[in-house]
Protein backbone atom coordinates (compact mmCIF):
# COMPACT_ATOMS: atom_id res chain seq x y z
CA UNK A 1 -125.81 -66.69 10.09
CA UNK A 2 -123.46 -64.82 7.83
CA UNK A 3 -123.41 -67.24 5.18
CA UNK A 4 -126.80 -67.04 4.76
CA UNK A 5 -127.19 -63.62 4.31
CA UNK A 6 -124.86 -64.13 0.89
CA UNK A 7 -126.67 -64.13 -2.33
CA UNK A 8 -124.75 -64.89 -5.69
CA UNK A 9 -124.77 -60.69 -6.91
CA UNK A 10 -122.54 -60.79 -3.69
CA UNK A 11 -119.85 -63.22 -4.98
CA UNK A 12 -119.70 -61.45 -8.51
CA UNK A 13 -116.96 -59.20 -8.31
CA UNK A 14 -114.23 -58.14 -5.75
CA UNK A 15 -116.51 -54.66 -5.59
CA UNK A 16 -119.62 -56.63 -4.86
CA UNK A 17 -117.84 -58.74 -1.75
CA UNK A 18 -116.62 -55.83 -0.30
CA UNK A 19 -119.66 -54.14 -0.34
CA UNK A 20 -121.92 -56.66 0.86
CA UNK A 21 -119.18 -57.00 4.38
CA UNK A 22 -119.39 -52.91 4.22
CA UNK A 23 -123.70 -53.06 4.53
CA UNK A 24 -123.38 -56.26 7.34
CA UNK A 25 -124.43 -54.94 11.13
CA UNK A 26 -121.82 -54.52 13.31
CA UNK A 27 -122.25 -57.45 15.13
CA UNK A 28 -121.84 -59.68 12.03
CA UNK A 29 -119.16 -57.79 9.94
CA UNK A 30 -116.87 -56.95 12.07
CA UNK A 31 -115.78 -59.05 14.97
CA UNK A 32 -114.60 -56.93 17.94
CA UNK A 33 -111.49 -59.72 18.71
CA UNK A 34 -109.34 -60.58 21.89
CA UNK A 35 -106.50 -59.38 21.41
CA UNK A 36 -105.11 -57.28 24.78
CA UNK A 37 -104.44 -53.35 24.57
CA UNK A 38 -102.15 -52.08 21.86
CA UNK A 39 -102.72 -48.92 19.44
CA UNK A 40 -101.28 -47.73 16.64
CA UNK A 41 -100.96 -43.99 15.98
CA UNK A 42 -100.04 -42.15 12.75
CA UNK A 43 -98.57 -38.63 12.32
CA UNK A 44 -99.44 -36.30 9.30
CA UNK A 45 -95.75 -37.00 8.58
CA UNK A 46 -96.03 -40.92 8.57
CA UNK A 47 -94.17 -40.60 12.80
CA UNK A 48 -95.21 -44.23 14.14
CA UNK A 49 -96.31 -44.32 17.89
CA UNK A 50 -97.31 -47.42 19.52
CA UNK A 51 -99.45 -47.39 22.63
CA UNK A 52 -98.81 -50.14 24.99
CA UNK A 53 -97.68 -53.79 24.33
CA UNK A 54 -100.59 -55.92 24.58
CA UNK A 55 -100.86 -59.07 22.60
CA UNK A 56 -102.09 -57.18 19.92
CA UNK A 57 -98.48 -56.11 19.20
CA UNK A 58 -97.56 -59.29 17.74
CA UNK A 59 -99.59 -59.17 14.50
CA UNK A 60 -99.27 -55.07 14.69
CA UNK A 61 -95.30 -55.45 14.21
CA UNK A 62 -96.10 -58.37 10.85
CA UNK A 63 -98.36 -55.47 9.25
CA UNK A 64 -96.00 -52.85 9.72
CA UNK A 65 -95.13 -51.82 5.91
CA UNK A 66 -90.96 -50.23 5.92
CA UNK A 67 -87.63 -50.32 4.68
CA UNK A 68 -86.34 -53.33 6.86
CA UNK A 69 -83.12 -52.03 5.66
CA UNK A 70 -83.12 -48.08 6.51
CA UNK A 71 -84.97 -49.13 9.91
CA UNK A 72 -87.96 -47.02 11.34
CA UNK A 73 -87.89 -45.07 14.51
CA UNK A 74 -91.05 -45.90 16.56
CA UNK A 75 -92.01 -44.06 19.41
CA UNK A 76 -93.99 -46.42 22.32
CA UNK A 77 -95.89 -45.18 24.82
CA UNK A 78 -96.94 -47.17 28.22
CA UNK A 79 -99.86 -46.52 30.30
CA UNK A 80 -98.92 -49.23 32.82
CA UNK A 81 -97.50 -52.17 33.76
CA UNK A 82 -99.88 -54.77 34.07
CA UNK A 83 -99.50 -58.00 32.02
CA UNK A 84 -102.37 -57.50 29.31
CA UNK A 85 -100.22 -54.35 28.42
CA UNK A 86 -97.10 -55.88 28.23
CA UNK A 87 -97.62 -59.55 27.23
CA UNK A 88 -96.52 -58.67 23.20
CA UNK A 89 -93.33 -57.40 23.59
CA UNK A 90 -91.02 -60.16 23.66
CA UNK A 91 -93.23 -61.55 20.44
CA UNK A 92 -92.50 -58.08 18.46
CA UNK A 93 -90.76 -58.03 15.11
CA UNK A 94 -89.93 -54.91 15.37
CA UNK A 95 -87.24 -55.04 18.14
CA UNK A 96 -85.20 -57.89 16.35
CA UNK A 97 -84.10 -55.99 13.60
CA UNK A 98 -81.28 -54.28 14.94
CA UNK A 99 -81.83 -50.76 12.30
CA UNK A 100 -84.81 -50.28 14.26
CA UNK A 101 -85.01 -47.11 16.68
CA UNK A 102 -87.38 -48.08 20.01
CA UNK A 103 -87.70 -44.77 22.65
CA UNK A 104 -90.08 -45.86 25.42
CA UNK A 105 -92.09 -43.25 27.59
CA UNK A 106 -93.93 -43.55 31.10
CA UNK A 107 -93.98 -41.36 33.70
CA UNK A 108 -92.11 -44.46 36.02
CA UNK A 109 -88.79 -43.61 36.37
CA UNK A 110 -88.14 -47.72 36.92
CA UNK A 111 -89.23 -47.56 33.25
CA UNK A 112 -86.45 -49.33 31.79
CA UNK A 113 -86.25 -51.54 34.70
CA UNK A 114 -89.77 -52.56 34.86
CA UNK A 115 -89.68 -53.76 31.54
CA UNK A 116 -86.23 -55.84 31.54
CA UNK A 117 -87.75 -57.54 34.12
CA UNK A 118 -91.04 -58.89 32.63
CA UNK A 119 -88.50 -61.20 30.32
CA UNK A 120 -86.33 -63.08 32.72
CA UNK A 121 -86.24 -66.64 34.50
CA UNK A 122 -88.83 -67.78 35.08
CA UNK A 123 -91.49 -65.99 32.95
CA UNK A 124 -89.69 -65.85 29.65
CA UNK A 125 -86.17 -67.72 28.41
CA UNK A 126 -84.50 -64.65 26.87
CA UNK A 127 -83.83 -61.11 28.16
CA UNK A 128 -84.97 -57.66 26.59
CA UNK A 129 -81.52 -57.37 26.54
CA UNK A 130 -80.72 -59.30 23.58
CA UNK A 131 -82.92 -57.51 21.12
CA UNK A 132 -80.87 -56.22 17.95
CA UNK A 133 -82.69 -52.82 17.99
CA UNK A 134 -81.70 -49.64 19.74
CA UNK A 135 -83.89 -49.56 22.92
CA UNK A 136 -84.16 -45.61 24.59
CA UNK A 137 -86.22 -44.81 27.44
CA UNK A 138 -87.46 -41.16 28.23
CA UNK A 139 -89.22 -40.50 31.63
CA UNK A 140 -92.30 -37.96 31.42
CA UNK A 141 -91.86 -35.52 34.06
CA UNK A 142 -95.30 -33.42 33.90
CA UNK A 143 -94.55 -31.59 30.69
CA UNK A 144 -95.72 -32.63 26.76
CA UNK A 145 -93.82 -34.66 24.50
CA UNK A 146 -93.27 -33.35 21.08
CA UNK A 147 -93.00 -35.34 18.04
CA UNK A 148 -92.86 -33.80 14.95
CA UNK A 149 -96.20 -31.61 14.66
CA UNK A 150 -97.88 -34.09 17.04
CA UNK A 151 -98.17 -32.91 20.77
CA UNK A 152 -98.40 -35.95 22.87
CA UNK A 153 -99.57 -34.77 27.14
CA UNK A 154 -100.95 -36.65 29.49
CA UNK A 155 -102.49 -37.22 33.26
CA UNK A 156 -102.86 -39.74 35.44
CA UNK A 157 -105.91 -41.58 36.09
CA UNK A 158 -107.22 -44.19 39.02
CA UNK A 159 -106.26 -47.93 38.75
CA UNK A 160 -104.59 -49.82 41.03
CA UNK A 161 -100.93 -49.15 40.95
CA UNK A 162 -101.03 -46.69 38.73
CA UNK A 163 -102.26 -45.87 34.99
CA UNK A 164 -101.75 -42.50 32.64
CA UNK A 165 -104.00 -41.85 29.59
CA UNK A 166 -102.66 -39.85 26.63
CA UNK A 167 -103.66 -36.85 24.57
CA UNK A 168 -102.21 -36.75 21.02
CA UNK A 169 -102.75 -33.58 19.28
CA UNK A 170 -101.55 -32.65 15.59
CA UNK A 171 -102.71 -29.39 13.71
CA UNK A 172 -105.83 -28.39 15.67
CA UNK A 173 -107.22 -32.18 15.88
CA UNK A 174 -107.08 -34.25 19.30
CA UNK A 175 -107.68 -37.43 20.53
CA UNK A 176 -107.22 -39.12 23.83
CA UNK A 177 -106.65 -42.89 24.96
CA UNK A 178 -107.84 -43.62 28.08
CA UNK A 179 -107.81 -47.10 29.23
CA UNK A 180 -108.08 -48.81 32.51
CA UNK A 181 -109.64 -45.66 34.04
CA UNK A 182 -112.39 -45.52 37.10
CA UNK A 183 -113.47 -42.03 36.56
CA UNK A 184 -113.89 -40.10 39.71
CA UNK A 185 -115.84 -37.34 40.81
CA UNK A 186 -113.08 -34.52 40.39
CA UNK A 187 -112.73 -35.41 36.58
CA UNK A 188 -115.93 -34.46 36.24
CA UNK A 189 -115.29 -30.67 38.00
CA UNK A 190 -114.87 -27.84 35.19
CA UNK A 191 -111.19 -26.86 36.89
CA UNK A 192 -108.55 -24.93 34.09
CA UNK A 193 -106.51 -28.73 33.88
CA UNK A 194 -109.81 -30.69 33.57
CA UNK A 195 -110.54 -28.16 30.47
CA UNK A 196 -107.03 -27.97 28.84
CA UNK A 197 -106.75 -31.93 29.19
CA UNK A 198 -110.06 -32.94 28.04
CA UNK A 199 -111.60 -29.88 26.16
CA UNK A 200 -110.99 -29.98 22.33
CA UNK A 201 -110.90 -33.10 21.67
CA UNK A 202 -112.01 -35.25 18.26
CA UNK A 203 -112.30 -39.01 19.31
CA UNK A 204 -112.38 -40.92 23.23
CA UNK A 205 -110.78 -44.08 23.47
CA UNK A 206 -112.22 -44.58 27.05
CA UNK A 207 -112.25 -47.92 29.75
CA UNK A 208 -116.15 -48.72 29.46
CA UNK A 209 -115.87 -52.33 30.61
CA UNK A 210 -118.84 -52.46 33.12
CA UNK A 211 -122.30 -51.79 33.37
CA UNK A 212 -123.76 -49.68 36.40
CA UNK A 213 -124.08 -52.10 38.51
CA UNK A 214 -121.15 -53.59 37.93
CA UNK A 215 -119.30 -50.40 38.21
CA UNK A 216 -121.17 -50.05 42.11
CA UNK A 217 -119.95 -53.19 42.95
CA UNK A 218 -116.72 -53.22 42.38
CA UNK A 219 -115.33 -49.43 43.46
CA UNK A 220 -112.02 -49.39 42.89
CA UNK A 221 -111.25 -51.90 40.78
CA UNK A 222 -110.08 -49.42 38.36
CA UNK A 223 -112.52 -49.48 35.75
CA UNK A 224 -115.21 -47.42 34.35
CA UNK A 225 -119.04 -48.46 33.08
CA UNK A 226 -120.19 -47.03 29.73
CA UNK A 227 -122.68 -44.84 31.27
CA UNK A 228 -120.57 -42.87 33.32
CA UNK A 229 -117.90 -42.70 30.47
CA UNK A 230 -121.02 -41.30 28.08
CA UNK A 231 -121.73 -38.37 30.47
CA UNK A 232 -118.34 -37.75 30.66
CA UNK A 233 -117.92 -37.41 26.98
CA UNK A 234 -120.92 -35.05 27.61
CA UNK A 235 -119.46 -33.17 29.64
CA UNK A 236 -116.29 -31.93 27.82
CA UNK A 237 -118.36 -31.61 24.38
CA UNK A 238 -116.09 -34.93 22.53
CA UNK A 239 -118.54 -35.86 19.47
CA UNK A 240 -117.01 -39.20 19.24
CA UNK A 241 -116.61 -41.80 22.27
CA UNK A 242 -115.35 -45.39 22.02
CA UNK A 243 -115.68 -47.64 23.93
CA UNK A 244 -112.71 -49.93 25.44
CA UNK A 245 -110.91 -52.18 27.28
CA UNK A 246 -114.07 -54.68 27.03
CA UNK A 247 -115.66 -57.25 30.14
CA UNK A 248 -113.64 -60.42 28.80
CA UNK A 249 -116.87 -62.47 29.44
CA UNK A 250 -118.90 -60.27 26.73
CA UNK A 251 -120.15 -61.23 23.04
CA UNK A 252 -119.97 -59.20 20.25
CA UNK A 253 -123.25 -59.15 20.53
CA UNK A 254 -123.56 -58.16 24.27
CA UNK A 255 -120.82 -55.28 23.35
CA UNK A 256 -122.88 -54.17 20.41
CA UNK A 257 -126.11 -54.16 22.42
CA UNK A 258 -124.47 -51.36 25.31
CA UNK A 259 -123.31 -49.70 22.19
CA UNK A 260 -127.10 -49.31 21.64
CA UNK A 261 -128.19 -48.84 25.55
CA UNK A 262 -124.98 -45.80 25.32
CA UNK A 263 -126.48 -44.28 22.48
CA UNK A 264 -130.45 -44.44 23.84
CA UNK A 265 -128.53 -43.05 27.33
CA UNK A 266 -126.97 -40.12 26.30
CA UNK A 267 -130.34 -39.28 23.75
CA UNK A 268 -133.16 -39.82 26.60
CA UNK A 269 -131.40 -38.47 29.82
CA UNK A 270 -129.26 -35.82 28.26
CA UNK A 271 -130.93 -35.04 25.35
CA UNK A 272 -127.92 -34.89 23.31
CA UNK A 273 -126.35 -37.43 20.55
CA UNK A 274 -123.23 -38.30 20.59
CA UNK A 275 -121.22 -40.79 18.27
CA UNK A 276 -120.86 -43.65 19.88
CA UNK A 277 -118.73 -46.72 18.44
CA UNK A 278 -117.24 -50.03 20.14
CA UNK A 279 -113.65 -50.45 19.40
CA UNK A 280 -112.50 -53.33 17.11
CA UNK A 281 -109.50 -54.92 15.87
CA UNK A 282 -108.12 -53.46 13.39
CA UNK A 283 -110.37 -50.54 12.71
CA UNK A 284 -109.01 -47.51 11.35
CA UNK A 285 -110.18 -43.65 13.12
CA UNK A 286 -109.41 -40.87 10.77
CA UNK A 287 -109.02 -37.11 12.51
């Protein structure tokens, strides 16, 4: 389908080939990818902060432009502790190059044990403990983080043993990462927390990986379907929602359709219009 769409004005100049993959629809140009839950985050000041340790880390920690020999300090924050947030970490460059600064956070305080123990016998050969780089590990205990100019708080949110979403803010702009989240009824209640968590914010990274009726059918699994997630982008005024942590059993093309049901949703029943945007691989949100 895509090579068909290729006519030889395309092929004539670097310039012309990126702008015919720039004018492709989504669905086509830009393949969403499988890759499990792992963000990069960028300060004003170039600060590197990693969220969760999905397999996505892997090819994350190849990109990563720096002076192998001055090291970089990066700052990783964990959500939770299930595997499709973990799973990258013993494959990461970055913590075999022993200039390298790692501080974890979670709110856990088995934070550094939790971890050690997703690499021993039998589920991985090696320990964390042999990585060259300097591993620190900072517990969260209900007050914000400060990195720099960037203000990093968070709250917890319901999934089965546990999960905390993020808010990184940095010179009046915010944005929040909020995966594996089944959004109750009291998130939704305009209480001074709600509004100081949620209000003000840029961008939503937000767990939209069922539909309704999915969501109805299975309460308290932990997730959150992209209608209720659109009303509750509504609700606190964000102007740009994506949607995350996607059904595994979805197309692109499925994903891009409830892109387009979202959209339609939050236009016919709440007569507003919000941007709405399914999250890829390697796509790049400027605040």
């Amino acid at each position: 389908m895509l090579v068909n769409r290729i006519q030889p004005k395309d092929l004539s100049s670097p310039e012309s080939k990126e702008r015919f993959l720039a004018n492709l629809p989504p669905d086509l140009g830009n393949l969403i990818g499988g890759n499990t839950t792992c963000l990069e985050v960028r300060s004003e000041k170039g600060d590197l902060i990693i969220i969760d340790g999905g397999t996505g880390l892997r090819m994350l920690s190849k990109k990563l432009h720096y002076d192998k020999k001055q090291g970089i300090h990066v700052h990783f924050f964990i959500t939770h502790f299930h595997w499709d947030h973990l799973q990258g970490i013993p494959f990461c460059d970055l913590f075999f190059n022993p200039n390298n600064r790692v501080t974890f956070y979670s709110n856990n305080p088995n934070l550094q044990e939790i971890l050690a123990n997703q690499m021993v016998e039998p589920y991985f050969p090696i320990r964390m403990s042999v990585f060259p780089a300097k591993l620190e590990y900072v517990i969260l205990k209900n007050e914000p983080v400060k990195i720099n100019d960037v203000v990093i708080s968070y709250r917890e949110v319901s999934h089965p043993g546990g999960c905390i979403s993020y808010r990184f803010e940095e010179y009046g702009k915010a944005f929040i990462f909020s995966t594996d989240t089944e959004l109750q009824t009291s998130d939704f209640i305009p209480t001074k927390g709600n509004h100081s968590f949620y209000g003000g914010v840029n961008v939503l990274v937000m767990d939209t990986q069922y539909t309704l009726n999915e969501f109805i059918s299975k309460e308290n699994w932990g997730h959150t379907s992209f209608s209720k997630a659109v009303e509750f982008a509504l609700e606190y005024n964000i102007p740009h929602l994506y949607l995350f942590h996607h059904e595994p059993n979805y197309s692109d093309e499925q994903l891009e359709s409830l892109r387009q049901i979202a959209t339609w949703y939050s236009e016919k029943f709440h007569n507003k219009s919000i941007k709405i945007s399914v999250s890829r691989e390697g796509e790049r949100i400027y605040l």
